[in-house]
C-alpha atoms as a PDB file:
ATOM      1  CA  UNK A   1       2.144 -18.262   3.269  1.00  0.00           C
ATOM      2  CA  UNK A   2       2.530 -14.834   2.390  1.00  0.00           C
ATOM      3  CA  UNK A   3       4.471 -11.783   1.270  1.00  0.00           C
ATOM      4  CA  UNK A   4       4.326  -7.670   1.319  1.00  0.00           C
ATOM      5  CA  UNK A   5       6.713  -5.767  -0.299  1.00  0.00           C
ATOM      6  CA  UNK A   6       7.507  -1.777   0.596  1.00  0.00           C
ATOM      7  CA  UNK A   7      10.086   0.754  -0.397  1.00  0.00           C
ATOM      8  CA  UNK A   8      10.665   4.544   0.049  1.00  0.00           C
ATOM      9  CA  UNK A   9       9.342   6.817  -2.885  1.00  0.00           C
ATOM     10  CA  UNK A  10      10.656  10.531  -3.247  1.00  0.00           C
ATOM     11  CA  UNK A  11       8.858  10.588  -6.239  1.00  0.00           C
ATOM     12  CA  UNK A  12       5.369  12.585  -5.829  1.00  0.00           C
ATOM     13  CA  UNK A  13       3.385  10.307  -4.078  1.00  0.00           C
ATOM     14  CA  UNK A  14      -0.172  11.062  -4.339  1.00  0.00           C
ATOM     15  CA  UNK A  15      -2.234  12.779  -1.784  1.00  0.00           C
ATOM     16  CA  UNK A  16       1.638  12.531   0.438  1.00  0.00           C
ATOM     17  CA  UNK A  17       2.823  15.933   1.770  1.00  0.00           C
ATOM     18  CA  UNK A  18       6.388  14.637   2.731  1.00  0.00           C
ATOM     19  CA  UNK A  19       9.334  12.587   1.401  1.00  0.00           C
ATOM     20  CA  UNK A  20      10.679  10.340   1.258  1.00  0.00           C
ATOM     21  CA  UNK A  21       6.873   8.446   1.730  1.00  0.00           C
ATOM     22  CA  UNK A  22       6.906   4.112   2.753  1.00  0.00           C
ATOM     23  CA  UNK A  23       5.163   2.627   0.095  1.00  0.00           C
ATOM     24  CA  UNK A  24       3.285  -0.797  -0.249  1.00  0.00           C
ATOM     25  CA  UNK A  25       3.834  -1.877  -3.429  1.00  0.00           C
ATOM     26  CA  UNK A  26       2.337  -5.465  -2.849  1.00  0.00           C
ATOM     27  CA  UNK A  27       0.886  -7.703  -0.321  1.00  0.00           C
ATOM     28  CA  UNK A  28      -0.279 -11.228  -0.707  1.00  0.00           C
ATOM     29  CA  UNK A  29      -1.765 -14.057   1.401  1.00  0.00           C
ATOM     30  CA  UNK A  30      -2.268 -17.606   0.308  1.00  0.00           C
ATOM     31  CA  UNK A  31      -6.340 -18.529   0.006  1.00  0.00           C
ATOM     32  CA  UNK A  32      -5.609 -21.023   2.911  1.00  0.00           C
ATOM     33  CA  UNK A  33      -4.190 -18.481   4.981  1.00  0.00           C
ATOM     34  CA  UNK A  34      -6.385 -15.305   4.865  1.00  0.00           C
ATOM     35  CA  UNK A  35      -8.177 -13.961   7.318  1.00  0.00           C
ATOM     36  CA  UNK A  36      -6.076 -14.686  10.284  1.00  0.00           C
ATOM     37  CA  UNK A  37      -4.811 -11.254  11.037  1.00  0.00           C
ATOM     38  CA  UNK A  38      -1.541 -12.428   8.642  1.00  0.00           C
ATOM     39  CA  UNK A  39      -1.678  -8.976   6.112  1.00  0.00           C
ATOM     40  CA  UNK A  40      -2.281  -6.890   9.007  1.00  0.00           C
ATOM     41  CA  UNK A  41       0.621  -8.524  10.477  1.00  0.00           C
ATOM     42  CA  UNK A  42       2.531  -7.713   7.554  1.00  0.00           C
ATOM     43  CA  UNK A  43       1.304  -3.965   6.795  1.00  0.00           C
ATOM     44  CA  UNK A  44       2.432  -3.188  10.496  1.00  0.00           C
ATOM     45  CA  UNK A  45       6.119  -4.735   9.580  1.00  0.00           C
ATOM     46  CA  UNK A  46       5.970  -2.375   6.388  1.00  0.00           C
ATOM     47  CA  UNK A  47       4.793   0.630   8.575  1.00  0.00           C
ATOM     48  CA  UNK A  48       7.340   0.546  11.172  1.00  0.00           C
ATOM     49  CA  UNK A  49       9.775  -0.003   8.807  1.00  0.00           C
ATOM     50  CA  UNK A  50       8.893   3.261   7.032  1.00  0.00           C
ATOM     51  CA  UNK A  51       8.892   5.385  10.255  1.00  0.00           C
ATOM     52  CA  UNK A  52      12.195   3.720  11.070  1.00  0.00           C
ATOM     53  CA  UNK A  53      13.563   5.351   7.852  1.00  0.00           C
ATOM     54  CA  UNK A  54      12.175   8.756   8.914  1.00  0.00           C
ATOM     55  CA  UNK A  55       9.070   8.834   7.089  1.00  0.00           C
ATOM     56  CA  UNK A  56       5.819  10.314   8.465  1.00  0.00           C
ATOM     57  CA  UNK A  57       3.554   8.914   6.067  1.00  0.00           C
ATOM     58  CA  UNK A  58       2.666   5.725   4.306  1.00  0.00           C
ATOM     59  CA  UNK A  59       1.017   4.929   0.873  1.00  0.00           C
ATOM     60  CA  UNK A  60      -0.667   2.359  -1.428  1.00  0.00           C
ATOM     61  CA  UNK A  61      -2.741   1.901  -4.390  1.00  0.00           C
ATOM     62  CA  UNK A  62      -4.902  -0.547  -5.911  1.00  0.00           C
ATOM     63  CA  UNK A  63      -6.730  -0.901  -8.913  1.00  0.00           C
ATOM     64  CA  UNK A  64     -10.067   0.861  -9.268  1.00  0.00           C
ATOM     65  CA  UNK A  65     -11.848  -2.942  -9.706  1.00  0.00           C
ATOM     66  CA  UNK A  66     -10.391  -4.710  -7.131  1.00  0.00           C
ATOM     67  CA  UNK A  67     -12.883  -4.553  -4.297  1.00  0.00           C
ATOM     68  CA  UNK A  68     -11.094  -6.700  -2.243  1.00  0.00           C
ATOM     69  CA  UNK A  69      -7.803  -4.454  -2.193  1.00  0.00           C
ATOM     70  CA  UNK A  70      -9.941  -1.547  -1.350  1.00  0.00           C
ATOM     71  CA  UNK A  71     -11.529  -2.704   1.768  1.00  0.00           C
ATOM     72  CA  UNK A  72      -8.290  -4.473   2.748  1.00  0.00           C
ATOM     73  CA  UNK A  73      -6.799  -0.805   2.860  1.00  0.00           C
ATOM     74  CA  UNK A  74      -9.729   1.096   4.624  1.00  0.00           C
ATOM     75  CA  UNK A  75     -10.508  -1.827   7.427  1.00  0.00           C
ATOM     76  CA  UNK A  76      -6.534  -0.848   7.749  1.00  0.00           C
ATOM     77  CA  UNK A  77      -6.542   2.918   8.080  1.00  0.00           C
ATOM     78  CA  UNK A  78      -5.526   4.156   4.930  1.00  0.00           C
ATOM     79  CA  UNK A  79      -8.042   6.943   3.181  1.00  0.00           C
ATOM     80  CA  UNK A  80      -8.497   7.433  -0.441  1.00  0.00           C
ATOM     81  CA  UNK A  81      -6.501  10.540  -1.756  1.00  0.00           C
ATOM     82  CA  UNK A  82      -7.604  10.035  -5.455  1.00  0.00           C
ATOM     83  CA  UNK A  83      -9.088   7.560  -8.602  1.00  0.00           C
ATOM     84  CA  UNK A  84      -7.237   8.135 -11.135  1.00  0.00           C
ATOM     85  CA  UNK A  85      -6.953   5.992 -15.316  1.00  0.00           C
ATOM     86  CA  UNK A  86      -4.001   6.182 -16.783  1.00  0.00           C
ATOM     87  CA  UNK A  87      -3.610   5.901 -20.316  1.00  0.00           C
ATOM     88  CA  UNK A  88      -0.816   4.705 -22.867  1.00  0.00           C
ATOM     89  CA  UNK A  89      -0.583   4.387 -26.850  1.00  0.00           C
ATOM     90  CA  UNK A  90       1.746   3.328 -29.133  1.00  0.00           C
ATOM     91  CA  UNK A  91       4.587   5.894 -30.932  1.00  0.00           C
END
């Protein structure tokens, strides 16, 4: 019905003022599934997971369009740290 997937960064993560930093690199409920408390479910899995490994803080992004993303990760305590574009051409 569903799936999140985190791992430890000790890249720079931004707006992250230790390392290593848990980091949710995905999350996903089935249509029929949502809203039933099942990504929240999942983020706290992730989280204590993290803390487990020693880290004190946890990240995410999401693109700048996806609404839905964005309020999924503010209704769940995260704060924005930044908005960035990236950018990429051809050599």
């Amino acid at each position: 019905m569903g799936f999140a997937q985190c791992q430890l960064r000790r890249d720079y993560v931004e707006g992250a003022e230790h390392s290593p930093t848990g980091y949710l690199e995905g999350i996903f409920v089935l249509p029929a599934y949502r809203r039933r408390g099942i990504a929240r479910e999942l983020l706290a899995a992730c989280q204590q997971w993290a803390k487990a490994k020693g880290c004190k803080e946890f990240a995410s992004d999401c693109e700048l369009e996806n609404s839905a993303s964005l309020a999924f990760h503010l209704k769940a305590g995260f704060s924005e740290a930044n908005r960035i574009i990236c950018f990429i051409k051809p050599l």
